[in-house]
PDB file of N, CA and C in Angstrom:
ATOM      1  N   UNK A   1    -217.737  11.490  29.520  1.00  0.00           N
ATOM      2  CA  UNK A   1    -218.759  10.479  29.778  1.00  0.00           C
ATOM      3  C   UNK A   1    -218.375   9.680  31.022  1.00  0.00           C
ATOM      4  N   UNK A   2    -219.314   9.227  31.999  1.00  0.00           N
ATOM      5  CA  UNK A   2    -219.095   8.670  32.726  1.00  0.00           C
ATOM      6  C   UNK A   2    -219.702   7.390  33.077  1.00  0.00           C
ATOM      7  N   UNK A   3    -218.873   6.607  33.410  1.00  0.00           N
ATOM      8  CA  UNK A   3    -219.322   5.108  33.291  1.00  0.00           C
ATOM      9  C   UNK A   3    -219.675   4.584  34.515  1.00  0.00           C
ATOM     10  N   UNK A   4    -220.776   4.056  34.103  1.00  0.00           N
ATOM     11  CA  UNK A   4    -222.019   3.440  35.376  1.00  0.00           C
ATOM     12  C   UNK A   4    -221.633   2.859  36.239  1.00  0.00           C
ATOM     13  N   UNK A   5    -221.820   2.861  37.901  1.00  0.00           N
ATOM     14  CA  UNK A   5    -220.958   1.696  38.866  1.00  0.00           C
ATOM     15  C   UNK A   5    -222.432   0.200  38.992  1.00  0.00           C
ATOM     16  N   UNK A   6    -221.754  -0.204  39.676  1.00  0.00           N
ATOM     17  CA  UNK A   6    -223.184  -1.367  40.046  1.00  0.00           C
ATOM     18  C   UNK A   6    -224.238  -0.785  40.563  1.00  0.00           C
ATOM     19  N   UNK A   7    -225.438  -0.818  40.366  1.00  0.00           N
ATOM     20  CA  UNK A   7    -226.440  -0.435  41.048  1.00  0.00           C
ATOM     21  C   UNK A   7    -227.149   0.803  40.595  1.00  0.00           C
ATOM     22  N   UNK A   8    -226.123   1.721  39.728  1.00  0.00           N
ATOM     23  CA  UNK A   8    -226.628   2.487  38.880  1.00  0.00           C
ATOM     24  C   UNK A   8    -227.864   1.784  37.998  1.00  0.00           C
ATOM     25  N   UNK A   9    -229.134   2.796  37.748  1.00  0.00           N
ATOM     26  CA  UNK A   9    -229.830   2.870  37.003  1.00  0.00           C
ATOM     27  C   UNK A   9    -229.815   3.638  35.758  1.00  0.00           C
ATOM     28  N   UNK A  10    -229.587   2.787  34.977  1.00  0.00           N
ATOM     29  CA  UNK A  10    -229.471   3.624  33.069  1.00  0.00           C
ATOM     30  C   UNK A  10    -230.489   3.472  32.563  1.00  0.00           C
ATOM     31  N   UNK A  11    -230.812   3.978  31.863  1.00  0.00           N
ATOM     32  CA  UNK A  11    -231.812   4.419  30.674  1.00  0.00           C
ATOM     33  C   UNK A  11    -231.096   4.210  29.440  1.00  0.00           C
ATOM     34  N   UNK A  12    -231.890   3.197  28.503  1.00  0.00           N
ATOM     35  CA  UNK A  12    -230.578   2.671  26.983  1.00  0.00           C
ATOM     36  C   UNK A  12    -231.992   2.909  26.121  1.00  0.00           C
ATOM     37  N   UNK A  13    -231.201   2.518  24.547  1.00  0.00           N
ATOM     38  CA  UNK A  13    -232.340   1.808  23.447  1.00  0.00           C
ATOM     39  C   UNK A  13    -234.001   2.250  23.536  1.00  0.00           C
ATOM     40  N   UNK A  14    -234.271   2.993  23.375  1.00  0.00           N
ATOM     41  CA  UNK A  14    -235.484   3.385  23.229  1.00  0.00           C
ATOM     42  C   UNK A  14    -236.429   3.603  24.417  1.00  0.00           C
ATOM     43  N   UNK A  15    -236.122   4.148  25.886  1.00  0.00           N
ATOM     44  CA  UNK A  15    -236.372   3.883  26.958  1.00  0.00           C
ATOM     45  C   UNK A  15    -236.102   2.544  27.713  1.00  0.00           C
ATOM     46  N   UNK A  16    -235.438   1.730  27.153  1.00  0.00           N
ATOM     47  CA  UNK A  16    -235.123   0.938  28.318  1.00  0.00           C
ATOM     48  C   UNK A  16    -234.292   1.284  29.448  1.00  0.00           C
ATOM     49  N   UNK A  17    -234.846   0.320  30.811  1.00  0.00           N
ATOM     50  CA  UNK A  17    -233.869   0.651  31.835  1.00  0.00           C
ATOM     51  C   UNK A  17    -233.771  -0.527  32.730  1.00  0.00           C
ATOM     52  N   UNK A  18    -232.789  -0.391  33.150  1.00  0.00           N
ATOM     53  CA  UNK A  18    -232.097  -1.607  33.935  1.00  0.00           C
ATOM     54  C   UNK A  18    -231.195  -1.265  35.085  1.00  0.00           C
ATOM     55  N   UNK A  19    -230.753  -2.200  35.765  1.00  0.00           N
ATOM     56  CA  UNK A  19    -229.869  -1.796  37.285  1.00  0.00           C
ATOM     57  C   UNK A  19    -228.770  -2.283  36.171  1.00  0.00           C
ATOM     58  N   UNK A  20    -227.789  -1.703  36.486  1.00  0.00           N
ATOM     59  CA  UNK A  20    -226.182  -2.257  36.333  1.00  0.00           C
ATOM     60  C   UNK A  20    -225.448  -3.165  37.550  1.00  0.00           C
ATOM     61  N   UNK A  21    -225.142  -4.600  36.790  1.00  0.00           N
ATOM     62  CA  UNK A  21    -224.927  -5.709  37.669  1.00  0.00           C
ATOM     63  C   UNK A  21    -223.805  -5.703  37.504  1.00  0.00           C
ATOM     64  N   UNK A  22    -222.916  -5.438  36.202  1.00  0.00           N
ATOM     65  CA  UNK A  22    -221.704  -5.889  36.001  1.00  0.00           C
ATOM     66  C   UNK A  22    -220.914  -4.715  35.188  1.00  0.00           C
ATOM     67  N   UNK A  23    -219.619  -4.523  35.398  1.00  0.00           N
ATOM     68  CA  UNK A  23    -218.841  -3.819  34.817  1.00  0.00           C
ATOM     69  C   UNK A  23    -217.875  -4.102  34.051  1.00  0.00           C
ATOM     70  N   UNK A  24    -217.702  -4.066  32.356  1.00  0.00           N
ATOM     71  CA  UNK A  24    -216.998  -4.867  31.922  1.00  0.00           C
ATOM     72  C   UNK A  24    -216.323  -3.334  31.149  1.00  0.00           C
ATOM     73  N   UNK A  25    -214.797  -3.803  31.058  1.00  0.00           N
ATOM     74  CA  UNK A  25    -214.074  -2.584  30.060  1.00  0.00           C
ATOM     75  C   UNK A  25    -214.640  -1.795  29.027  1.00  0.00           C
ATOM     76  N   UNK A  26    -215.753  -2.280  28.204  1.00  0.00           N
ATOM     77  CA  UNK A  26    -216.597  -1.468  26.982  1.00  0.00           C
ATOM     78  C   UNK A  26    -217.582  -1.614  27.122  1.00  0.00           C
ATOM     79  N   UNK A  27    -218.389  -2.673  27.836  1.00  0.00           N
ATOM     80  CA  UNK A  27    -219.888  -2.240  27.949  1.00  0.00           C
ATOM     81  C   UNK A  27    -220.527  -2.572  29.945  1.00  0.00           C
ATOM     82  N   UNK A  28    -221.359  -2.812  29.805  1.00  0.00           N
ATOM     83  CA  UNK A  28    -221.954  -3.426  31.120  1.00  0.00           C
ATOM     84  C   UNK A  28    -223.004  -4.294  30.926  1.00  0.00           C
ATOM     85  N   UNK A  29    -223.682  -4.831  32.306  1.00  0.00           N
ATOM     86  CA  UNK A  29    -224.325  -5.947  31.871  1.00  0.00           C
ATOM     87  C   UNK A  29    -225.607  -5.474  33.203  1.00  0.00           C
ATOM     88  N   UNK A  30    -226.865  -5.433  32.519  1.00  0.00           N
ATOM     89  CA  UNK A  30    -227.744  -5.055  32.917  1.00  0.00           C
ATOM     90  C   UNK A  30    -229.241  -5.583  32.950  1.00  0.00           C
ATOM     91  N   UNK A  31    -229.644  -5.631  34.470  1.00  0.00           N
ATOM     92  CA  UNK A  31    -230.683  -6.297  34.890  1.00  0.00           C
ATOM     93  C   UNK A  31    -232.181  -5.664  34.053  1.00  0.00           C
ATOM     94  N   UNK A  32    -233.241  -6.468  33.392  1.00  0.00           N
ATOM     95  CA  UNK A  32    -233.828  -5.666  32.589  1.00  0.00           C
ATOM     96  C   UNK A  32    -235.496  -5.408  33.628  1.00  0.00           C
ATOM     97  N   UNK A  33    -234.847  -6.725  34.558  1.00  0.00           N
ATOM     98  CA  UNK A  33    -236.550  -6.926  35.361  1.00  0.00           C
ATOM     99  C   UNK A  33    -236.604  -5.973  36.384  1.00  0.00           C
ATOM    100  N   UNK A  34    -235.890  -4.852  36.344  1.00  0.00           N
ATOM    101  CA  UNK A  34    -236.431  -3.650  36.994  1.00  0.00           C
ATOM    102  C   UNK A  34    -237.870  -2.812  36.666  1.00  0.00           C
ATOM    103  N   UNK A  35    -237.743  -2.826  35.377  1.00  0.00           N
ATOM    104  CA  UNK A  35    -239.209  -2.186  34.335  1.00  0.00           C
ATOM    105  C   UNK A  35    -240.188  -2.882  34.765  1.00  0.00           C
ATOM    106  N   UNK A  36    -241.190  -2.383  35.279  1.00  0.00           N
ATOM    107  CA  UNK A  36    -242.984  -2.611  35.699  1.00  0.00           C
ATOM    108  C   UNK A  36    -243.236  -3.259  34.845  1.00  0.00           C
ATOM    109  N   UNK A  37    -243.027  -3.277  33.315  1.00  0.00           N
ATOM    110  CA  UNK A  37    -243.748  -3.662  32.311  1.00  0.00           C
ATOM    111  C   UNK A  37    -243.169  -4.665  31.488  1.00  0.00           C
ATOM    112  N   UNK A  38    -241.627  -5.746  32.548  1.00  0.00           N
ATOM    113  CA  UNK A  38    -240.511  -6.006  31.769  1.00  0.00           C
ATOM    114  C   UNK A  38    -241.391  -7.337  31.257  1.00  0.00           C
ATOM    115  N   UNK A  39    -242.054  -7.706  32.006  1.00  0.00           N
ATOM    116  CA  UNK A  39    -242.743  -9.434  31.052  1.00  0.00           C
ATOM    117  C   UNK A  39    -244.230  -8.799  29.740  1.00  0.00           C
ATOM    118  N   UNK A  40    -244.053  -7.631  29.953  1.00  0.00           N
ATOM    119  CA  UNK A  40    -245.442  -7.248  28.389  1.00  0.00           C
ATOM    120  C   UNK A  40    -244.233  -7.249  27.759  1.00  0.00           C
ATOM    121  N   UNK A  41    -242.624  -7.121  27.428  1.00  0.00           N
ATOM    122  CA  UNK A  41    -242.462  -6.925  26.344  1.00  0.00           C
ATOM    123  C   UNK A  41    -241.319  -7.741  26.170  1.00  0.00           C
ATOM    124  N   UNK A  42    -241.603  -9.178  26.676  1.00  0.00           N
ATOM    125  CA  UNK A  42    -241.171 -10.391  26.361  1.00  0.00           C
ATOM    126  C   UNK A  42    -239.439  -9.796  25.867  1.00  0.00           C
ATOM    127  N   UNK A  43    -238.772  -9.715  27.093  1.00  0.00           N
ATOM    128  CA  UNK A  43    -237.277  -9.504  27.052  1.00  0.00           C
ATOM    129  C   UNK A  43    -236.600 -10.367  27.504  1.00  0.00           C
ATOM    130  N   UNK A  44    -235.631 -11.160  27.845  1.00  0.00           N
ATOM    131  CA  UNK A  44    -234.514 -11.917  28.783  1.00  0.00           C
ATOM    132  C   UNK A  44    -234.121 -10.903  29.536  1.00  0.00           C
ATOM    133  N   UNK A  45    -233.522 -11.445  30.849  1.00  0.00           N
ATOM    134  CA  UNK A  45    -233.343 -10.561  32.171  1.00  0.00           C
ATOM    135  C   UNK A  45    -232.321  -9.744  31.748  1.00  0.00           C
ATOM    136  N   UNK A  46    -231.155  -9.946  31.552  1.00  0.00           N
ATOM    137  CA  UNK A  46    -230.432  -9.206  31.170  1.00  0.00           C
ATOM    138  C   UNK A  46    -229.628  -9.191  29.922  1.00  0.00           C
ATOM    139  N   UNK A  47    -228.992  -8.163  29.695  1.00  0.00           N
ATOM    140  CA  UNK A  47    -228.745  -7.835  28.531  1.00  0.00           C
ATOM    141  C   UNK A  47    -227.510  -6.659  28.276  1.00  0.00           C
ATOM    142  N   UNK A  48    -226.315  -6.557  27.670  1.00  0.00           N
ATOM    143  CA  UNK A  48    -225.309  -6.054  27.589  1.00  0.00           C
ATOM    144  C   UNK A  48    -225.108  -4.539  26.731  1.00  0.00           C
ATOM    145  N   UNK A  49    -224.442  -3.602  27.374  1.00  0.00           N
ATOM    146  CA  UNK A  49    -225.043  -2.713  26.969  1.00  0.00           C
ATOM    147  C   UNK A  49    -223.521  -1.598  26.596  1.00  0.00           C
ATOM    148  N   UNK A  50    -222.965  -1.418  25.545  1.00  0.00           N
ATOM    149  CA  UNK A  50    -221.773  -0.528  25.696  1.00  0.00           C
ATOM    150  C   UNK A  50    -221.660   0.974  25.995  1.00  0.00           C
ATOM    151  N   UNK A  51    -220.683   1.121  26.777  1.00  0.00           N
ATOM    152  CA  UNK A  51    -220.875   2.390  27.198  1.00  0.00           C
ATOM    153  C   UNK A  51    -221.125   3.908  26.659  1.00  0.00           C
ATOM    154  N   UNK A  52    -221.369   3.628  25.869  1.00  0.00           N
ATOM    155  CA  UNK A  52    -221.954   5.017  24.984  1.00  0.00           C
ATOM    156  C   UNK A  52    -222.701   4.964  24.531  1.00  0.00           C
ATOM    157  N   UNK A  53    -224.345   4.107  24.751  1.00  0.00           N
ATOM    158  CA  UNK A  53    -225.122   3.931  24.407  1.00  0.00           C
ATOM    159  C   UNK A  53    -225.970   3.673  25.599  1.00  0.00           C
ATOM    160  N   UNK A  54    -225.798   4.205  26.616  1.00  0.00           N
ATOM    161  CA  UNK A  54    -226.527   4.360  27.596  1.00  0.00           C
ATOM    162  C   UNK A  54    -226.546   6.133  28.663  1.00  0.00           C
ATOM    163  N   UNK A  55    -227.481   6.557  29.497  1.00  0.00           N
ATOM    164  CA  UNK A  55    -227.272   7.564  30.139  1.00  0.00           C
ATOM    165  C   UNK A  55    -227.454   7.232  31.747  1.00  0.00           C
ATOM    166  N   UNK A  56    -227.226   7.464  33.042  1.00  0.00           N
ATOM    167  CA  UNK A  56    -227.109   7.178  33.946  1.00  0.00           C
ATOM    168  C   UNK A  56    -228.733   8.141  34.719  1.00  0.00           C
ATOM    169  N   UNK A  57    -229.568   7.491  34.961  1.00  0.00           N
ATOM    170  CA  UNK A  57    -230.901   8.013  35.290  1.00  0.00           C
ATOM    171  C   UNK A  57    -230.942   7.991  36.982  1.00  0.00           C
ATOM    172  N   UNK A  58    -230.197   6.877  37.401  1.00  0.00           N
ATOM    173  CA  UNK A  58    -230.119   7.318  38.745  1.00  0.00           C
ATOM    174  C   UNK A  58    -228.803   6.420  39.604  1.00  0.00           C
ATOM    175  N   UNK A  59    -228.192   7.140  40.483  1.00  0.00           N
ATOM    176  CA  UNK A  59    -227.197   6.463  40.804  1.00  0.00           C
ATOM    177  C   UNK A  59    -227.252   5.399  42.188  1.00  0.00           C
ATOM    178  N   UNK A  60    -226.251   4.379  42.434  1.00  0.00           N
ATOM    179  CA  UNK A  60    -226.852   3.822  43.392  1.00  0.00           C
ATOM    180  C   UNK A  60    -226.314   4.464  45.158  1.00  0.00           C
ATOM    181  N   UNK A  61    -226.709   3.902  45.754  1.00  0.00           N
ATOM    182  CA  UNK A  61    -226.341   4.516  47.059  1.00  0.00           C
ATOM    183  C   UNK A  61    -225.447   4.022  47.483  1.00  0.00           C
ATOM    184  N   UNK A  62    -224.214   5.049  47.755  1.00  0.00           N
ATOM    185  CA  UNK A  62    -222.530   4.600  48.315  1.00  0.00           C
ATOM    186  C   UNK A  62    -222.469   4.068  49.842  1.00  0.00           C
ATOM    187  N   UNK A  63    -222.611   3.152  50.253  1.00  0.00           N
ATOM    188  CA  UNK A  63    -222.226   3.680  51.904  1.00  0.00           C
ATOM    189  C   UNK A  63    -221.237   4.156  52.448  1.00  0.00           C
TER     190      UNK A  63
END
């Protein structure tokens, strides 16, 4: 398994998805107001997410 850097986009919990802001030893901490639809389903911005309960949908760009 491989664990998300910043800026990675994951996919968690029932289709959610978020940017990865933060990297913490067991989980991460993830921006939720990426989703088109993030204020229809009345969420807080972000939200913590452990690493095996997420998949990496797109990665961010290295320079």
């Amino acid at each position: 398994m491989r664990v998300a850097e910043r800026g990675d986009i994951i996919e968690f919990k029932d289709g959610l998805k978020g940017i990865v802001e933060k990297i913490n030893e067991n989980s991460v901490i993830v921006d939720l107001t990426y989703m088109e639809n993030f204020r229809d389903l009345d969420l807080t911005e972000k939200t913590v997410v452990n690493h095996k309960n997420y998949k990496i949908i797109k990665e961010s760009i290295k320079a």
